[in-house]
C-alpha atoms as a PDB file:
ATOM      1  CA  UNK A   1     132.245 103.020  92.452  1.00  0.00           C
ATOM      2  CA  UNK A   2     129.553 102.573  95.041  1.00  0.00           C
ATOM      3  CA  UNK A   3     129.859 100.498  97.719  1.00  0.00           C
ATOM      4  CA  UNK A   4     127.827  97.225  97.219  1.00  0.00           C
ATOM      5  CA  UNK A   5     124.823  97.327 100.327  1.00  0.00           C
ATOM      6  CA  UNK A   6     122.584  94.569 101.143  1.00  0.00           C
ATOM      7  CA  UNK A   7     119.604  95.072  98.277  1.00  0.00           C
ATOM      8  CA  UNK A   8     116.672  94.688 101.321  1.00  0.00           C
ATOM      9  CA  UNK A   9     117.824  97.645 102.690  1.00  0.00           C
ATOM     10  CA  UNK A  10     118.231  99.659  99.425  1.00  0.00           C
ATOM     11  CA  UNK A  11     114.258  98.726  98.432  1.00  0.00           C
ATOM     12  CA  UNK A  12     113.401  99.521 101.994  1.00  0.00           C
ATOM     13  CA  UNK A  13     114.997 102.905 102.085  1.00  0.00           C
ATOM     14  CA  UNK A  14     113.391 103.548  98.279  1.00  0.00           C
ATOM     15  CA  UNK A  15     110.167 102.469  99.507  1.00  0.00           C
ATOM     16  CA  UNK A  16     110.613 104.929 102.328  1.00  0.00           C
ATOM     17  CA  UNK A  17     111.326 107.888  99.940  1.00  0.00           C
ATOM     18  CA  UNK A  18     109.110 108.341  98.156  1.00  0.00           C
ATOM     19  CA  UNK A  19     107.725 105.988  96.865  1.00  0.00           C
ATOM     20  CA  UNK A  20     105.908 105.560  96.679  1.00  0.00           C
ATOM     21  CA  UNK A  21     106.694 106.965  98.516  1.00  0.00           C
ATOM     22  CA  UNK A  22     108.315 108.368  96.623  1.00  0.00           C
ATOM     23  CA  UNK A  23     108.528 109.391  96.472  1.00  0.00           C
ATOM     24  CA  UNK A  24     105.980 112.415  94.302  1.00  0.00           C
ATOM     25  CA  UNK A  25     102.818 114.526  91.740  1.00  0.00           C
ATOM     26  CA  UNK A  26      99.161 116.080  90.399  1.00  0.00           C
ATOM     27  CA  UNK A  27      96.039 117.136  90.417  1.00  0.00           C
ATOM     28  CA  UNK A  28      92.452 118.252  88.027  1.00  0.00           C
ATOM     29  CA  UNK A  29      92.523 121.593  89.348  1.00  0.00           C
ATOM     30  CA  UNK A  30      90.038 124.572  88.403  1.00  0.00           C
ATOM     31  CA  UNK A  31      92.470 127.472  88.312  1.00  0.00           C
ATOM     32  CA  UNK A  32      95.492 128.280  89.936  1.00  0.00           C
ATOM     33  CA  UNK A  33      93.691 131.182  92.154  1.00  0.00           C
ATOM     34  CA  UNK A  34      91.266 128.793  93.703  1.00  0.00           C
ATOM     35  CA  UNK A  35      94.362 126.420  94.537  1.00  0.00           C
ATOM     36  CA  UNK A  36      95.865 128.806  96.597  1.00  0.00           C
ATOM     37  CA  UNK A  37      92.770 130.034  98.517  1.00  0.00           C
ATOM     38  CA  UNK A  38      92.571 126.488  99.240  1.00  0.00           C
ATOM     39  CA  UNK A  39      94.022 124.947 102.600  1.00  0.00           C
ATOM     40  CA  UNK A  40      97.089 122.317 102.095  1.00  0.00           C
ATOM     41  CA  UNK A  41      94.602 119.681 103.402  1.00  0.00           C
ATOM     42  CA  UNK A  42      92.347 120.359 101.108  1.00  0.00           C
ATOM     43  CA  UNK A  43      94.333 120.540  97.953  1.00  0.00           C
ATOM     44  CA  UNK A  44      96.364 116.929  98.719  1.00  0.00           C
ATOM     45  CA  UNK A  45      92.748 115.497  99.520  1.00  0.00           C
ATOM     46  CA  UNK A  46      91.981 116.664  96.095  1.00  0.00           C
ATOM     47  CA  UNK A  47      95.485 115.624  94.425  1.00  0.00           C
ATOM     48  CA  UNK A  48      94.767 111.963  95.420  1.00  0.00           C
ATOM     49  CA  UNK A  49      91.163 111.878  94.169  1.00  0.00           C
ATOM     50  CA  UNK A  50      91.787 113.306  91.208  1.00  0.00           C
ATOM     51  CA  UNK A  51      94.936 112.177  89.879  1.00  0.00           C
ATOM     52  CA  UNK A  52      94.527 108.844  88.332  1.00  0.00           C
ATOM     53  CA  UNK A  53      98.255 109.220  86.549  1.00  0.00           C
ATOM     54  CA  UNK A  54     101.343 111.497  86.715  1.00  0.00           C
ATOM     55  CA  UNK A  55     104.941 111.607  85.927  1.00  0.00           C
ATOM     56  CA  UNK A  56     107.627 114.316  87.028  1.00  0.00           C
ATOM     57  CA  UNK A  57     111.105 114.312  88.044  1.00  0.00           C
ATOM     58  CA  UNK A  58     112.405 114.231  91.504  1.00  0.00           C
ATOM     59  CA  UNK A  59     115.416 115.796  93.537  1.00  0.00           C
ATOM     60  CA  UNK A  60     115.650 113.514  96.816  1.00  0.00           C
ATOM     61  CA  UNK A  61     118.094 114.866  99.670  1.00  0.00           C
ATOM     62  CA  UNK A  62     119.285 113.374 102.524  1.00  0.00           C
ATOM     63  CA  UNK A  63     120.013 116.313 105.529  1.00  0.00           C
ATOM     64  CA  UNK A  64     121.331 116.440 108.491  1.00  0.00           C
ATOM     65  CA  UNK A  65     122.359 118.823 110.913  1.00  0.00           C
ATOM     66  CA  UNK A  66     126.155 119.889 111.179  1.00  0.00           C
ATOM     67  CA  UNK A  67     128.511 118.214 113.666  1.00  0.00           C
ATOM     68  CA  UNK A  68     130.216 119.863 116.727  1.00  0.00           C
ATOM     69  CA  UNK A  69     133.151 121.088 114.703  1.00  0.00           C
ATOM     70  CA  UNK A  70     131.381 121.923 111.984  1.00  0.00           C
ATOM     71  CA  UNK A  71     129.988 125.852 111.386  1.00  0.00           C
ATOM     72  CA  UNK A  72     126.193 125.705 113.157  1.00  0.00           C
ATOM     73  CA  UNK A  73     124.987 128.489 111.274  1.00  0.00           C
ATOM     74  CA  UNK A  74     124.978 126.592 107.817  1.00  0.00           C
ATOM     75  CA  UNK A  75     121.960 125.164 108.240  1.00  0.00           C
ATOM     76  CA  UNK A  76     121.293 121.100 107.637  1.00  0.00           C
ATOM     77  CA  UNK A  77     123.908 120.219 105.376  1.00  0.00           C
ATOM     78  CA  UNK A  78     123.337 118.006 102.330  1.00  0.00           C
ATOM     79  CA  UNK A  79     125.293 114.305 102.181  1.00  0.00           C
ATOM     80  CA  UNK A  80     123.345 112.430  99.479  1.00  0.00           C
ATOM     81  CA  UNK A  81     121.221 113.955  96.604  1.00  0.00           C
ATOM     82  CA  UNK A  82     119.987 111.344  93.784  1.00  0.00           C
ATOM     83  CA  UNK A  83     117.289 112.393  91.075  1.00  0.00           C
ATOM     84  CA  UNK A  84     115.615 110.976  88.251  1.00  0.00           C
ATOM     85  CA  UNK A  85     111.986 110.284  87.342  1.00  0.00           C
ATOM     86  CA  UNK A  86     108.576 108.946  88.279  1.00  0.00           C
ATOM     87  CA  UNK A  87     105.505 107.478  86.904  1.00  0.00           C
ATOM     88  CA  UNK A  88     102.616 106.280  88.811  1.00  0.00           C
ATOM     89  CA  UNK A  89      99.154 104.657  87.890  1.00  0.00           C
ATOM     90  CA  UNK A  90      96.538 104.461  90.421  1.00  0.00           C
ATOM     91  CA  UNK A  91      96.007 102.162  92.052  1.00  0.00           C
ATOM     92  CA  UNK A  92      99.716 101.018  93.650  1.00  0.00           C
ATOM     93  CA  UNK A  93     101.502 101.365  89.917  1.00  0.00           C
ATOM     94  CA  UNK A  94     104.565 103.398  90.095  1.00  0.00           C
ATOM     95  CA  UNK A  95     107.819 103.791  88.953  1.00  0.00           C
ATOM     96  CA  UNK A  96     110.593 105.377  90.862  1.00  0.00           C
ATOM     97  CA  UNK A  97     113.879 105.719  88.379  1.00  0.00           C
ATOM     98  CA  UNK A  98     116.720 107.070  90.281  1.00  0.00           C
ATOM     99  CA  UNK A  99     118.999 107.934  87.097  1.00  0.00           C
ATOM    100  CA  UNK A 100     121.823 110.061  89.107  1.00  0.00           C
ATOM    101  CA  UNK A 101     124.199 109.631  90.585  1.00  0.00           C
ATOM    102  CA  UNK A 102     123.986 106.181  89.845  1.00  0.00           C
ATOM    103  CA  UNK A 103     121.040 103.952  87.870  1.00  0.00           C
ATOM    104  CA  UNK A 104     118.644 102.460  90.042  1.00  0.00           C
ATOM    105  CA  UNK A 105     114.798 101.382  89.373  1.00  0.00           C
ATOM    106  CA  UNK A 106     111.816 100.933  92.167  1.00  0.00           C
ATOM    107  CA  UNK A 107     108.900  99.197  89.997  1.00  0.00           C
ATOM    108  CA  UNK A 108     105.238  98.206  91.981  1.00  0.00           C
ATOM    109  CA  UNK A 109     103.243  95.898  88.952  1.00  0.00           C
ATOM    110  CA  UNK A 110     100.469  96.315  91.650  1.00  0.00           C
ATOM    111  CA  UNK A 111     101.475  92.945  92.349  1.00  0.00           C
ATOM    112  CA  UNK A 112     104.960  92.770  93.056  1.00  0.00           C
ATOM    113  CA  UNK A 113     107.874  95.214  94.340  1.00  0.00           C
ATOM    114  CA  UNK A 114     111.125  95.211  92.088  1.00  0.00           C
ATOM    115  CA  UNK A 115     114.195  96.882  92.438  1.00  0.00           C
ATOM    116  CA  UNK A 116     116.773  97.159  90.135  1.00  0.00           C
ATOM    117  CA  UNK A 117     120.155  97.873  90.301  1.00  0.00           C
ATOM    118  CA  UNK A 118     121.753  98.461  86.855  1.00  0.00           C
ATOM    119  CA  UNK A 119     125.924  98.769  88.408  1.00  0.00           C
ATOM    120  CA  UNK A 120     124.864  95.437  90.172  1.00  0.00           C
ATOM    121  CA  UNK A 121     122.990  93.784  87.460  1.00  0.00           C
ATOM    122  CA  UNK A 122     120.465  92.463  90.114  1.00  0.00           C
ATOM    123  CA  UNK A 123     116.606  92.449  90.429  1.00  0.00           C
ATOM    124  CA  UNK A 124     115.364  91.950  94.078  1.00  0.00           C
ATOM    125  CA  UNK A 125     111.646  91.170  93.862  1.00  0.00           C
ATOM    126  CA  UNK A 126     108.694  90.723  96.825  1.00  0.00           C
ATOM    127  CA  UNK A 127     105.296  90.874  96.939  1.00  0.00           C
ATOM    128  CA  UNK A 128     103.612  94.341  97.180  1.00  0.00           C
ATOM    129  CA  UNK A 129     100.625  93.168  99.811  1.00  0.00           C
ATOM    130  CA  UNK A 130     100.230  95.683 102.775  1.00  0.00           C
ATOM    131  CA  UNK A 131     103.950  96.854 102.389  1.00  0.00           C
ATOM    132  CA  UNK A 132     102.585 100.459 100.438  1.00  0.00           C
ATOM    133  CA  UNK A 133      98.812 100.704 102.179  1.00  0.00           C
ATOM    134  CA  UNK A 134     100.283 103.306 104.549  1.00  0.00           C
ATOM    135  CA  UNK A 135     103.615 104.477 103.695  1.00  0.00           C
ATOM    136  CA  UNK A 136     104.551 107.984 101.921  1.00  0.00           C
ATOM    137  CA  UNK A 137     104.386 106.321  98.657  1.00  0.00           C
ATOM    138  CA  UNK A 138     100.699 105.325  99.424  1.00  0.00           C
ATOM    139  CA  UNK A 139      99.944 108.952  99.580  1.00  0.00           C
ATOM    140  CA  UNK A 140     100.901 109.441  95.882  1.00  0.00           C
ATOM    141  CA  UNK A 141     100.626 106.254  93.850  1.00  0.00           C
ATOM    142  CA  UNK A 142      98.402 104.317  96.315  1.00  0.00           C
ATOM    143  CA  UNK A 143      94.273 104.321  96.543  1.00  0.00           C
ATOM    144  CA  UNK A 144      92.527 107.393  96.817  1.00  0.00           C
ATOM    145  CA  UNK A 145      91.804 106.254 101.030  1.00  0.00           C
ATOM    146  CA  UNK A 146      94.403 109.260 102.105  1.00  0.00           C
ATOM    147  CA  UNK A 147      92.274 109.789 105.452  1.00  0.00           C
ATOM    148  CA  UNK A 148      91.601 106.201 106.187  1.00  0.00           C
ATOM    149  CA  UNK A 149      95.417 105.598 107.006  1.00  0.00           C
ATOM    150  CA  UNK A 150      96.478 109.628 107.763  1.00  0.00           C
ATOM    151  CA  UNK A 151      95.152 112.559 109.945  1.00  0.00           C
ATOM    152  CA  UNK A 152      95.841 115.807 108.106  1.00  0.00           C
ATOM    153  CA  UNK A 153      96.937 118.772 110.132  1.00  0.00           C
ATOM    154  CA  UNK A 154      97.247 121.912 108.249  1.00  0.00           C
ATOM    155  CA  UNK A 155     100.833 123.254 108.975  1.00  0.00           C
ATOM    156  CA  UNK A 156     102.676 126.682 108.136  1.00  0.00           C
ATOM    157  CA  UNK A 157     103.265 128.474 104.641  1.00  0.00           C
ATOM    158  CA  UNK A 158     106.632 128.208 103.725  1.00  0.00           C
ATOM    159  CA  UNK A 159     109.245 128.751 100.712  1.00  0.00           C
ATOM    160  CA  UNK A 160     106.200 129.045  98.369  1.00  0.00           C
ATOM    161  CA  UNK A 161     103.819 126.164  99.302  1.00  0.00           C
ATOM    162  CA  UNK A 162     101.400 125.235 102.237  1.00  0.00           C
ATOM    163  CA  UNK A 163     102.477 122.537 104.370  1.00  0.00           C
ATOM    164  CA  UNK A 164     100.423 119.593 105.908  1.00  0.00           C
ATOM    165  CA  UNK A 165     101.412 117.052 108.242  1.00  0.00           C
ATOM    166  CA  UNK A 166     100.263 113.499 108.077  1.00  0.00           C
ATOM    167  CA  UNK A 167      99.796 111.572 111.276  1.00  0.00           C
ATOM    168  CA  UNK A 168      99.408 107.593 111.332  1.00  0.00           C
ATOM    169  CA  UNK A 169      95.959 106.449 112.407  1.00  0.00           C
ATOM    170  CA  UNK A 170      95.884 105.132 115.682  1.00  0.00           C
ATOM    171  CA  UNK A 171      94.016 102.139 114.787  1.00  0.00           C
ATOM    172  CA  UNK A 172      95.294  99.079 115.849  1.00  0.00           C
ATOM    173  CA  UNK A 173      93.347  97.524 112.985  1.00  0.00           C
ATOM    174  CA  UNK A 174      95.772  99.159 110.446  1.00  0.00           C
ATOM    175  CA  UNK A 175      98.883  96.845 111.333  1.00  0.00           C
ATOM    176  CA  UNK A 176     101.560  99.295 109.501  1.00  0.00           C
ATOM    177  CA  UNK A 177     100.595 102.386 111.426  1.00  0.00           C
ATOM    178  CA  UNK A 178     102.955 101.653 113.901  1.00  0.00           C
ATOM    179  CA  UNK A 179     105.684 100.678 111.606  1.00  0.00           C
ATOM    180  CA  UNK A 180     106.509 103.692 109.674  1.00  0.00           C
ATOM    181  CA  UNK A 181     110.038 104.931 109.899  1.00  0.00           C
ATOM    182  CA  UNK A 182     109.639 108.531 109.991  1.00  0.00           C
ATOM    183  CA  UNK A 183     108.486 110.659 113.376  1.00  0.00           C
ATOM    184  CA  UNK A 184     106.975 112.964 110.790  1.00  0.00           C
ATOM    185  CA  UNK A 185     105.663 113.699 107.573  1.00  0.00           C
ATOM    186  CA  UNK A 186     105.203 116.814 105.785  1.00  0.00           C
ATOM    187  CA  UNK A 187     103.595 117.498 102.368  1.00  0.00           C
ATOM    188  CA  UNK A 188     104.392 120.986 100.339  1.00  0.00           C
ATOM    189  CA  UNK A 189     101.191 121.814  98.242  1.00  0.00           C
ATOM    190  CA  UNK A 190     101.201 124.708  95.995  1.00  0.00           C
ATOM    191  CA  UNK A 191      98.482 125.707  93.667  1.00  0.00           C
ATOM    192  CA  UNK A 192      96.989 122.180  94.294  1.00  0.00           C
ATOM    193  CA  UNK A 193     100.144 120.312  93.121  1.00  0.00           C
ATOM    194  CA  UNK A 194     102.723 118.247  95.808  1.00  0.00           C
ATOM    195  CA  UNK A 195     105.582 120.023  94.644  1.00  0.00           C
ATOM    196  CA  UNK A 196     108.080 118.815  98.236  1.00  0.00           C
ATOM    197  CA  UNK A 197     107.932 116.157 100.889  1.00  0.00           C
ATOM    198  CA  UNK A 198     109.818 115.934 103.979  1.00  0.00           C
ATOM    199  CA  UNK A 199     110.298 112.848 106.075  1.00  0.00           C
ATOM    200  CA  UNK A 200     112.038 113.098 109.695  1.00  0.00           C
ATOM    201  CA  UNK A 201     112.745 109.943 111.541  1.00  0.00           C
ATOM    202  CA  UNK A 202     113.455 109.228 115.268  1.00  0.00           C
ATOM    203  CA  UNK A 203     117.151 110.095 114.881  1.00  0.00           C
ATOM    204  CA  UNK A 204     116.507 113.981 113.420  1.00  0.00           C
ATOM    205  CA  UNK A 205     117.643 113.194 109.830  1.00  0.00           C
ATOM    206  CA  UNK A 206     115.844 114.748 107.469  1.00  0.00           C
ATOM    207  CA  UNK A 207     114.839 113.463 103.386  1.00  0.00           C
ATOM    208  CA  UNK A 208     113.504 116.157 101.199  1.00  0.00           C
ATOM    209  CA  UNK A 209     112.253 115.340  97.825  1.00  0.00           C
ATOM    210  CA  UNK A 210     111.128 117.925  95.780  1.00  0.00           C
ATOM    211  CA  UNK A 211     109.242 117.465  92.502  1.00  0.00           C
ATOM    212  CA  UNK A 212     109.185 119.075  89.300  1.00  0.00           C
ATOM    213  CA  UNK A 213     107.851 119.299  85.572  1.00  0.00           C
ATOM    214  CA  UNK A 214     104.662 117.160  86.755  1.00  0.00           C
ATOM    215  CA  UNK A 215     102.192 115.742  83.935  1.00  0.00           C
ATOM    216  CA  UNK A 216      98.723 114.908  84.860  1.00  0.00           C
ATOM    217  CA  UNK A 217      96.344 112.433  83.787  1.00  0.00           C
ATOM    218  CA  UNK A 218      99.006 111.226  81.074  1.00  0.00           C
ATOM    219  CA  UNK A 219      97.710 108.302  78.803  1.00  0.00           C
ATOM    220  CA  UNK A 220     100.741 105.627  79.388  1.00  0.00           C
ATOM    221  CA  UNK A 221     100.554 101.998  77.874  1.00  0.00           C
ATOM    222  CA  UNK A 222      99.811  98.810  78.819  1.00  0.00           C
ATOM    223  CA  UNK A 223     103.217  97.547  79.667  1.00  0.00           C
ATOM    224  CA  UNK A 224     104.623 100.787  81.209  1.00  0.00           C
ATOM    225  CA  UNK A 225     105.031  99.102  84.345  1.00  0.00           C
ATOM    226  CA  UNK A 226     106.428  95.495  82.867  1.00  0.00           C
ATOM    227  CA  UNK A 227     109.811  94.790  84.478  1.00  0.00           C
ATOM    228  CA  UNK A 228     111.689  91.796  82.560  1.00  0.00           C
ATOM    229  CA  UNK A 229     115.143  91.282  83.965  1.00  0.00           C
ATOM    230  CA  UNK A 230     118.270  91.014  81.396  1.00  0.00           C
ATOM    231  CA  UNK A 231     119.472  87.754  80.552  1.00  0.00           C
ATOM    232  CA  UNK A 232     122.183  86.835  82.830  1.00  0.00           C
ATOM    233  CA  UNK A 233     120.578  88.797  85.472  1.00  0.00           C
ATOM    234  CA  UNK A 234     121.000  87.892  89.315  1.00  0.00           C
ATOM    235  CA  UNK A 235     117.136  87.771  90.452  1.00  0.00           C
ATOM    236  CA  UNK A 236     116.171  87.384  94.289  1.00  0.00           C
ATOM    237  CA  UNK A 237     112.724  86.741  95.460  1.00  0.00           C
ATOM    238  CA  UNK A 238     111.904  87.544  99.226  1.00  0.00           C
ATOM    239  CA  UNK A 239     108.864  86.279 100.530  1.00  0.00           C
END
């Protein structure tokens, strides 16, 4: 059974991932040729204008180097994977539904931030406000304002897809640039769909979440981002 952790710090390290990050998705895109003579920048810019819904699935991995008596020439070494699915709606609608190893639901209304823990049988709920304006999860499920919180700096070509890396503004008007957890942020684009992102924080571990069988543009209803709690439900509300 999993070990029962504070539910703050299990939205907060959701949020991180992807939400809106993540967490991940995709893009009106003229052909698959043009994509690719397109620059990284160029084809995320695109992504987030065009895309005005999505759903995929998700592989999120948490890295991290080997230890001193471990073999160095392994590589970062894998010690969580979860996956599952998303949905997103612009603007700041998304669903992140971790579904291995273990059932867990992110949900932004555009109003409110929910997660659920089905093991648990708790909702912890907050207000959405600034928390999502310039996180990862912005980039995907956010506005379409990608350069307004984000410098884009074209990075290498690697396993398959052309990198970019996102630098915080360094506007002291935007209160959350300084509060992102992550020393860097890297976006795989590959004929003009995010199909990876890789977050890096001050301590050197790495989260990769790659995405998969992405849907664009998808008609989804009304309620599709409704959360109701199950009777008998433990609900917390953080201000």
């Amino acid at each position: 059974m999993r070990s029962c952790v504070a539910l703050p710090n299990k939205a907060v390290i959701l949020q991180r991932f992807f939400s809106a990050a993540c967490l991940g998705a995709v893009i009106l895109f003229s052909s698959a040729a043009n994509s690719q003579s397109e620059s990284g920048a160029d084809q995320l810019r695109q992504f987030v204008r065009n895309s005005k819904t999505a759903e995929g699935d998700f592989v999120q991995q948490q890295l991290r180097a080997p230890k001193a008596n471990e073999p160095q020439d392994k590589g970062l070494k894998v010690v969580r994977q979860t996956q599952g699915h998303f949905v997103f709606q612009r603007p700041g609608r998304f669903i992140w539904d971790t579904q291995k190893p273990y059932e867990q639901k992110l949900i932004a209304d555009g109003k409110q931030l929910i997660l659920w823990d089905k093991d648990l049988n708790q909702a912890t709920i907050r207000p959405a406000g600034q928390a999502l304006a310039a996180t990862p999860a912005a980039i995907l499920f956010g506005e379409a304002s990608l350069d307004q919180h984000f410098d884009l700096v074209e990075g290498e070509a690697r396993l398959g897809m052309q990198w970019v890396a996102l630098s915080p503004k360094k506007d002291p008007n935007v209160k959350s640039s300084n509060d992102l957890p992550y020393t860097k942020i890297s976006i795989g684009m590959a004929n003009g769909l995010p199909k990876a992102l890789e977050l890096i924080d001050g301590l050197g571990s790495v989260v990769l979440v790659t995405l998969d069988k992405i849907q664009l543009n998808v008609n989804l209803p009304a309620n599709r981002f409704t959360f109701t709690p199950p009777a008998g439900a433990e609900v917390l509300r953080l201000n």
